[in-house]
C-alpha atoms as a PDB file:
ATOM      1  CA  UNK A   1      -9.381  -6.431  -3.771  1.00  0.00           C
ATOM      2  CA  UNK A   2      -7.678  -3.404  -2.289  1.00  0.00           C
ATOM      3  CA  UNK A   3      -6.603  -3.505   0.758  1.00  0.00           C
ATOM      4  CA  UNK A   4      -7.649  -1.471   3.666  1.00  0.00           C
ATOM      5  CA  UNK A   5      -4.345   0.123   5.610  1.00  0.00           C
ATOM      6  CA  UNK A   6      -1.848  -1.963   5.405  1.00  0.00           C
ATOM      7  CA  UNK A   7       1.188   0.747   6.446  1.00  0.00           C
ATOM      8  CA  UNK A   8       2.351  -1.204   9.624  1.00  0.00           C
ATOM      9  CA  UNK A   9       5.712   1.080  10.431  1.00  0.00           C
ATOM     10  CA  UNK A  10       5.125   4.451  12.513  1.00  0.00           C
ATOM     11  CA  UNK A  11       2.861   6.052  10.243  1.00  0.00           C
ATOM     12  CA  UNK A  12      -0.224   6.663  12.479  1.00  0.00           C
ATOM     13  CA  UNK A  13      -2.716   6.210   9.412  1.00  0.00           C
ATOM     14  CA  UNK A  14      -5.469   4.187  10.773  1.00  0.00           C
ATOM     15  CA  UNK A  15      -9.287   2.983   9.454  1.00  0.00           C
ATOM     16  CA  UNK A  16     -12.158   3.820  11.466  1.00  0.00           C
ATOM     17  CA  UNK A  17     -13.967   0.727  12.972  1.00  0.00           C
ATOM     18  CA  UNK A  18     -16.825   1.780  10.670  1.00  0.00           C
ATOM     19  CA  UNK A  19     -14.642   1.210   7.488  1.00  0.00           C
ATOM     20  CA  UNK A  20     -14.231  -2.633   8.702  1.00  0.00           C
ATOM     21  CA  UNK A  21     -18.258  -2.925   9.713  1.00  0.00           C
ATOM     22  CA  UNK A  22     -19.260  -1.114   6.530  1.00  0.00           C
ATOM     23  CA  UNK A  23     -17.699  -3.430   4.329  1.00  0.00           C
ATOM     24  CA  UNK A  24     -18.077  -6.576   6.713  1.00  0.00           C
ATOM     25  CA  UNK A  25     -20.650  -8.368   8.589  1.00  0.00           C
ATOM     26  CA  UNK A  26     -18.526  -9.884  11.254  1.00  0.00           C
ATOM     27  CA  UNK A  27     -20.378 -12.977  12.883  1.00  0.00           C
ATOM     28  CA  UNK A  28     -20.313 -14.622  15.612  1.00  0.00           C
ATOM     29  CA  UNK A  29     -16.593 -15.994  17.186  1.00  0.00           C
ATOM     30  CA  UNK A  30     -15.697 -18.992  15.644  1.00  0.00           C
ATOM     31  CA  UNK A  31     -12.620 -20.392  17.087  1.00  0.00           C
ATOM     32  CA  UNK A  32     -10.316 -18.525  19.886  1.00  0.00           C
ATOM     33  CA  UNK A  33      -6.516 -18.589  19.674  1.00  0.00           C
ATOM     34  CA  UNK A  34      -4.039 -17.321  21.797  1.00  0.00           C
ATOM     35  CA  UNK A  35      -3.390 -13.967  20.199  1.00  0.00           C
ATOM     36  CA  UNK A  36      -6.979 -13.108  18.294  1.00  0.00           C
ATOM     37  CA  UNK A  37     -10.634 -14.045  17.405  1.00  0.00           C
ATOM     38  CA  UNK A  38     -11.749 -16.041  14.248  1.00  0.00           C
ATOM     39  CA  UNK A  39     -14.750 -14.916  13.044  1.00  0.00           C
ATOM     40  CA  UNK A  40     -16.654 -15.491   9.524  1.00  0.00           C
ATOM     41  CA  UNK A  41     -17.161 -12.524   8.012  1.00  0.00           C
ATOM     42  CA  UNK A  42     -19.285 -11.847   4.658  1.00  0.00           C
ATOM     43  CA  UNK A  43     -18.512  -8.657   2.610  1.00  0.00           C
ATOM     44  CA  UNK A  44     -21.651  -6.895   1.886  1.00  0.00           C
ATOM     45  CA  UNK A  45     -21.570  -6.126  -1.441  1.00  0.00           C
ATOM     46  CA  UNK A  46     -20.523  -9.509  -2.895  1.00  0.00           C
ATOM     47  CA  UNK A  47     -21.915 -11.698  -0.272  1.00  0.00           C
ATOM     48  CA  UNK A  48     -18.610 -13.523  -0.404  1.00  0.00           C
ATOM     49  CA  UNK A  49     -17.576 -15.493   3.046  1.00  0.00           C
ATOM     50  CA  UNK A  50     -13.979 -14.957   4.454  1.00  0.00           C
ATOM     51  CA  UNK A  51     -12.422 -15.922   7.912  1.00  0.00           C
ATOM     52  CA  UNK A  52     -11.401 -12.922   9.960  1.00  0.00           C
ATOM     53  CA  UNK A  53      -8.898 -12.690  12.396  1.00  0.00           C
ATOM     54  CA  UNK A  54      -9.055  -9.808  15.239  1.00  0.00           C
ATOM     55  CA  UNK A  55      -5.851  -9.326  16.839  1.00  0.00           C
ATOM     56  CA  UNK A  56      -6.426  -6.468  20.325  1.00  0.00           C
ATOM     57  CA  UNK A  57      -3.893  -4.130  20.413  1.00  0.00           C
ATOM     58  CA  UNK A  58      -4.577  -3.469  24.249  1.00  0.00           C
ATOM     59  CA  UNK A  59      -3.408  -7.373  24.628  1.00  0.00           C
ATOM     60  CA  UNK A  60      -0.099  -6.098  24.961  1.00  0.00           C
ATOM     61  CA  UNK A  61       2.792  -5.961  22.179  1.00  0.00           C
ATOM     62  CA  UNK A  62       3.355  -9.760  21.796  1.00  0.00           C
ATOM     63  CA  UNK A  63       0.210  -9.726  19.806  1.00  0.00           C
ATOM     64  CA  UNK A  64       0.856  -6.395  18.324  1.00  0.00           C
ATOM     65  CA  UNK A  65       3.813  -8.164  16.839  1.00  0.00           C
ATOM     66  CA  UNK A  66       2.185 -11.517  15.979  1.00  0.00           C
ATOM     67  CA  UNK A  67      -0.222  -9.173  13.589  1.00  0.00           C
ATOM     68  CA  UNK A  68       2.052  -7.354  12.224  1.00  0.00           C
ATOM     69  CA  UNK A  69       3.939 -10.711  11.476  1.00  0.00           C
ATOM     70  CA  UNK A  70       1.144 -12.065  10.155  1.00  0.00           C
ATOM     71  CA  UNK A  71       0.260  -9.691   8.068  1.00  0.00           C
ATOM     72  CA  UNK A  72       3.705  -8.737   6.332  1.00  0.00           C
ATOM     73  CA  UNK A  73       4.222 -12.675   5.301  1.00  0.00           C
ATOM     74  CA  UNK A  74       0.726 -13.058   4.170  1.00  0.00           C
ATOM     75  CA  UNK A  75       1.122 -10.245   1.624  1.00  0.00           C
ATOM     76  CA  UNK A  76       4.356 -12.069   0.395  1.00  0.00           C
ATOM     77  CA  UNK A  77       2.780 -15.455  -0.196  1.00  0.00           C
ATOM     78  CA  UNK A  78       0.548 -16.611  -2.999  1.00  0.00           C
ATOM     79  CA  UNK A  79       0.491 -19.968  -2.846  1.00  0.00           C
ATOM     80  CA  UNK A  80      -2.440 -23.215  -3.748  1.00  0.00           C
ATOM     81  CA  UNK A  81      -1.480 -24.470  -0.577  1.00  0.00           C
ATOM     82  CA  UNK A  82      -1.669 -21.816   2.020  1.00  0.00           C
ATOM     83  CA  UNK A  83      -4.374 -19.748   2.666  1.00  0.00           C
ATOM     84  CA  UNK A  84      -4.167 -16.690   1.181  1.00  0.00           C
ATOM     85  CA  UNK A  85      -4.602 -12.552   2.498  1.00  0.00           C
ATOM     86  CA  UNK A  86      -7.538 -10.902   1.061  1.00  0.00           C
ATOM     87  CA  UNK A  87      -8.257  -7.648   3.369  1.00  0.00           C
ATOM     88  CA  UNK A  88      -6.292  -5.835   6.158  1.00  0.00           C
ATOM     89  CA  UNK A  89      -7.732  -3.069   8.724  1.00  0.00           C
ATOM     90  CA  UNK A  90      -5.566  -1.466  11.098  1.00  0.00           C
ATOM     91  CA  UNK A  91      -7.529   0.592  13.462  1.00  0.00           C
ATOM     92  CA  UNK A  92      -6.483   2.654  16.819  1.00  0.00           C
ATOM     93  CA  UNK A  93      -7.607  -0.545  18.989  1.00  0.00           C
ATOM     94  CA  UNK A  94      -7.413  -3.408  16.647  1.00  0.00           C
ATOM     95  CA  UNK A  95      -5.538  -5.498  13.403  1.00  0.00           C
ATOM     96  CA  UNK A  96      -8.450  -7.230  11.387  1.00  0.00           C
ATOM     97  CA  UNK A  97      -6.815  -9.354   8.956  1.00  0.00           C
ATOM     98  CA  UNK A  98      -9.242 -11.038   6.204  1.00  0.00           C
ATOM     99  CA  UNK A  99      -8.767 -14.553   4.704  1.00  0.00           C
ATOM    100  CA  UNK A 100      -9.835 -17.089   2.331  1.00  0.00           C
ATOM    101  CA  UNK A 101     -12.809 -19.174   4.195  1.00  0.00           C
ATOM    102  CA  UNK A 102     -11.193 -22.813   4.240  1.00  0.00           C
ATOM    103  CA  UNK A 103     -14.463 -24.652   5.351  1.00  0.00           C
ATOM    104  CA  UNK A 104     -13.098 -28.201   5.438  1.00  0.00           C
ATOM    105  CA  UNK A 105     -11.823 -29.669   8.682  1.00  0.00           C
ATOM    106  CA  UNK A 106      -8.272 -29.517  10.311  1.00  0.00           C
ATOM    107  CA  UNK A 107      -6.260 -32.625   8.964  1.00  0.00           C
ATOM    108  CA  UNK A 108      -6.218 -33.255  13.270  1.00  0.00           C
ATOM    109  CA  UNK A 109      -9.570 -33.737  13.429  1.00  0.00           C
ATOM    110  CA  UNK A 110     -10.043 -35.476  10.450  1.00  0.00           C
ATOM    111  CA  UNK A 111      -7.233 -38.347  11.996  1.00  0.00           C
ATOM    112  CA  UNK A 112      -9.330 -38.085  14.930  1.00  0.00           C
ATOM    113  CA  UNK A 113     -12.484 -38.763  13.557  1.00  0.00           C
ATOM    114  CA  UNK A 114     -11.177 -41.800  10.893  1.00  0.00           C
ATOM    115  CA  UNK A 115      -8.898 -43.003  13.692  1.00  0.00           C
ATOM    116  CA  UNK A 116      -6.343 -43.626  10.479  1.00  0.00           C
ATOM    117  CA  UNK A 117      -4.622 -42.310   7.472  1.00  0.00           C
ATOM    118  CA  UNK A 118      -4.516 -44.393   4.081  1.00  0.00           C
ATOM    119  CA  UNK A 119      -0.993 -44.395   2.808  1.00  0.00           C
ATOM    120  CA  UNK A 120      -2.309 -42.663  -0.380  1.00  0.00           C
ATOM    121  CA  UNK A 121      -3.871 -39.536   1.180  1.00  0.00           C
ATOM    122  CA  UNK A 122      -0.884 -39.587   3.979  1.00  0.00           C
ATOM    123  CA  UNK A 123       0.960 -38.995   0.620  1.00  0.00           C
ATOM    124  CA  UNK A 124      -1.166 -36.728  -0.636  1.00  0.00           C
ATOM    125  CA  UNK A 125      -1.264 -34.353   2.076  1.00  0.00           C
ATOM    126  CA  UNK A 126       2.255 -34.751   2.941  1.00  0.00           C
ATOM    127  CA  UNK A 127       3.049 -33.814  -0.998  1.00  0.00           C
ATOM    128  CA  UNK A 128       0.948 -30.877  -0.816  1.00  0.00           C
ATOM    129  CA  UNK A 129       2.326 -29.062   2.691  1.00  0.00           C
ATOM    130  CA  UNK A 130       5.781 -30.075   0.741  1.00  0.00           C
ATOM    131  CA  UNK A 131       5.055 -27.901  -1.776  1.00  0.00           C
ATOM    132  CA  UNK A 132       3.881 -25.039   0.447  1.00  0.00           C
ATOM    133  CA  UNK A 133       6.674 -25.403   2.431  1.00  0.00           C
ATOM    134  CA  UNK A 134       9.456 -25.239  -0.102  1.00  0.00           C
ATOM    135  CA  UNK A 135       7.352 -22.572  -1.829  1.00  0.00           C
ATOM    136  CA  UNK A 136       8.012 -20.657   1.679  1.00  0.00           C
ATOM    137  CA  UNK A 137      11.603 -21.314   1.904  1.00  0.00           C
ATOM    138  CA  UNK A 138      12.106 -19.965  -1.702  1.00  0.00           C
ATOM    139  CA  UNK A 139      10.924 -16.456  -0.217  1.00  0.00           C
ATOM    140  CA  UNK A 140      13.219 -17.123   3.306  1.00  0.00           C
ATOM    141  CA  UNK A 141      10.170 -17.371   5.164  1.00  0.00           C
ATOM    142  CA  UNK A 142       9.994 -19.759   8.060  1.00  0.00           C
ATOM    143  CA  UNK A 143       6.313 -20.915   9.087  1.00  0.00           C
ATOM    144  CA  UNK A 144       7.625 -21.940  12.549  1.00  0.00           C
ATOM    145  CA  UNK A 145       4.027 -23.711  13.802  1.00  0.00           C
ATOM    146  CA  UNK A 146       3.515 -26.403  11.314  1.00  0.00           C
ATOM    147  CA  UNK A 147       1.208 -28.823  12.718  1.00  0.00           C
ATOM    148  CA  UNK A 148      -2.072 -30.831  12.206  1.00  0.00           C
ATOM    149  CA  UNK A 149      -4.345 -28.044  13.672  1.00  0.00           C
ATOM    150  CA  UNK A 150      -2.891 -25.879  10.988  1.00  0.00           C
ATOM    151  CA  UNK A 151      -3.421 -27.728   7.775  1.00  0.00           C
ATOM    152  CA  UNK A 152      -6.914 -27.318   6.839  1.00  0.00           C
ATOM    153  CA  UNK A 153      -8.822 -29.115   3.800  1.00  0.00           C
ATOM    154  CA  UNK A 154      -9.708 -26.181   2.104  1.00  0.00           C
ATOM    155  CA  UNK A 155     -13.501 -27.318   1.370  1.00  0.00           C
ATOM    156  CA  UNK A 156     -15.554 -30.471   1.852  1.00  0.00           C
ATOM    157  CA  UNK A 157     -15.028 -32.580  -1.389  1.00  0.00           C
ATOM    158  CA  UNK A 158     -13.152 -35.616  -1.192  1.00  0.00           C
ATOM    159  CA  UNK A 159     -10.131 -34.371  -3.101  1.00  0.00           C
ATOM    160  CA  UNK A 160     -10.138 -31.022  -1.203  1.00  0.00           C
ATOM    161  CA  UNK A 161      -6.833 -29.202  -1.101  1.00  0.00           C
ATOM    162  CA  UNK A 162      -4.618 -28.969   2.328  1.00  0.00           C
ATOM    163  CA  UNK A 163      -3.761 -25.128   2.797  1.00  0.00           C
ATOM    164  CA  UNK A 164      -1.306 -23.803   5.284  1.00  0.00           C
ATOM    165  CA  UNK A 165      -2.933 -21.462   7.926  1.00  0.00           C
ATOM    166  CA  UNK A 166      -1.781 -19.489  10.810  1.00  0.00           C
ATOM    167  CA  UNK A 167       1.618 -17.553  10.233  1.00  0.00           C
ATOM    168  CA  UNK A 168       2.087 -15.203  13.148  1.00  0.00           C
ATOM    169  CA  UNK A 169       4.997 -16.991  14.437  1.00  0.00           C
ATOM    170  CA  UNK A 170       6.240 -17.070  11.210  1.00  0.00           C
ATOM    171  CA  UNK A 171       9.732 -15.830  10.090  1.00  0.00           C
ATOM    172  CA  UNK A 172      11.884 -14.161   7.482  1.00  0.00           C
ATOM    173  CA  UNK A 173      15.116 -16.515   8.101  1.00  0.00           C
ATOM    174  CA  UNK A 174      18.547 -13.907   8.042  1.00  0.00           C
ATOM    175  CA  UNK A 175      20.540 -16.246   9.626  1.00  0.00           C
ATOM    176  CA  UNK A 176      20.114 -18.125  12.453  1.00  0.00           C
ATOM    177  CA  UNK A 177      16.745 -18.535  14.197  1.00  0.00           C
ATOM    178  CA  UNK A 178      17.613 -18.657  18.166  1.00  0.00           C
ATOM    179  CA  UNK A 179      14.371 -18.477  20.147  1.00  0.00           C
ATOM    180  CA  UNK A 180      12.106 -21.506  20.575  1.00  0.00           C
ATOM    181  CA  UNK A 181       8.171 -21.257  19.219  1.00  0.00           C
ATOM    182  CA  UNK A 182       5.615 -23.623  18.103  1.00  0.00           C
ATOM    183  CA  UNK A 183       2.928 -25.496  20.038  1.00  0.00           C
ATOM    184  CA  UNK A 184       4.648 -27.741  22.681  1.00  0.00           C
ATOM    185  CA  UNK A 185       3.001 -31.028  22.205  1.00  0.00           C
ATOM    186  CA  UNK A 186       4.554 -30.764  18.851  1.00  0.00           C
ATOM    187  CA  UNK A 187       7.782 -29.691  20.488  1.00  0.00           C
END
């Protein structure tokens, strides 16, 4: 699929809001995160589902960066175990950044729900973000937020992958990594 503008130095190339809506039926918000809106989106010609993310520029340049971040890393990765970039628009206002619609349940609430993890899928989940993970360090990347809310069964089955979602605070490790992120129950 090709993406829409995906130029994110100082080249002031942007997509009209009407390139994202003419291509997308954005629904209703889904989930709210600190630095954007989930939505589901369906592309109109294919009637394919995807999750969209819509990051405000005007929110100031912590979430100007955390798009940008987002979106660099996702074009690096290609991965069975992280969810992967389909579609990027870049208008004046806003970063809409299209993904793969995971439409299991967050391992978190999963645990929540059971109240317990067998031993086997423990194992099986833990093998899988594994994989991701070292898959992630081969390319020097750094996801930098790994926790339950963030591995997601990718559909409903009962041997449903785990993907890896949410990479804005991820990093491209040069060296040392000095400031402190993540969620802070996890911390």
């Amino acid at each position: 699929m090709p993406f829409g503008c995906v130029t994110l130095g100082d080249k002031k190339d942007y997509n009209q809001p009407s390139e994202v809506t003419d291509r997308y039926d954005l629904g209703q918000v889904i989930k709210t995160e600190e630095f954007c809106e989930i939505f589901r989106a369906k592309e109109k010609t294919t009637g394919k589902l995807y999750t969209c993310k819509k990051f405000l520029k005007r929110d100031g340049r912590k979430v100007r960066k955390a798009a940008k971040n987002e979106i660099i890393i996702l074009k690096m990765v290609k991965h069975p175990n992280i969810l992967q970039l389909v579609d990027v628009y870049i208008t004046r206002k806003e970063y809409f950044i299209f993904l793969e619609l995971a439409t299991g349940r967050e391992v978190f609430d999963w645990i929540l729900d059971q109240g317990y993890y067998s031993e086997k899928d423990t194992s099986n989940v833990i093998r899988q973000v594994l994989e991701a993970v070292a898959y992630l360090h081969s390319l020097k990347i750094v996801h930098r937020n790994l926790k339950l809310e963030n591995l997601v069964y990718y559909n409903r089955l009962k041997n449903s992958k785990i993907v890896i979602s949410d990479f804005h605070l991820a990093k491209l490790e040069n060296g040392l990594i000095k400031e402190p992120c993540g969620t802070p129950e996890y911390l």
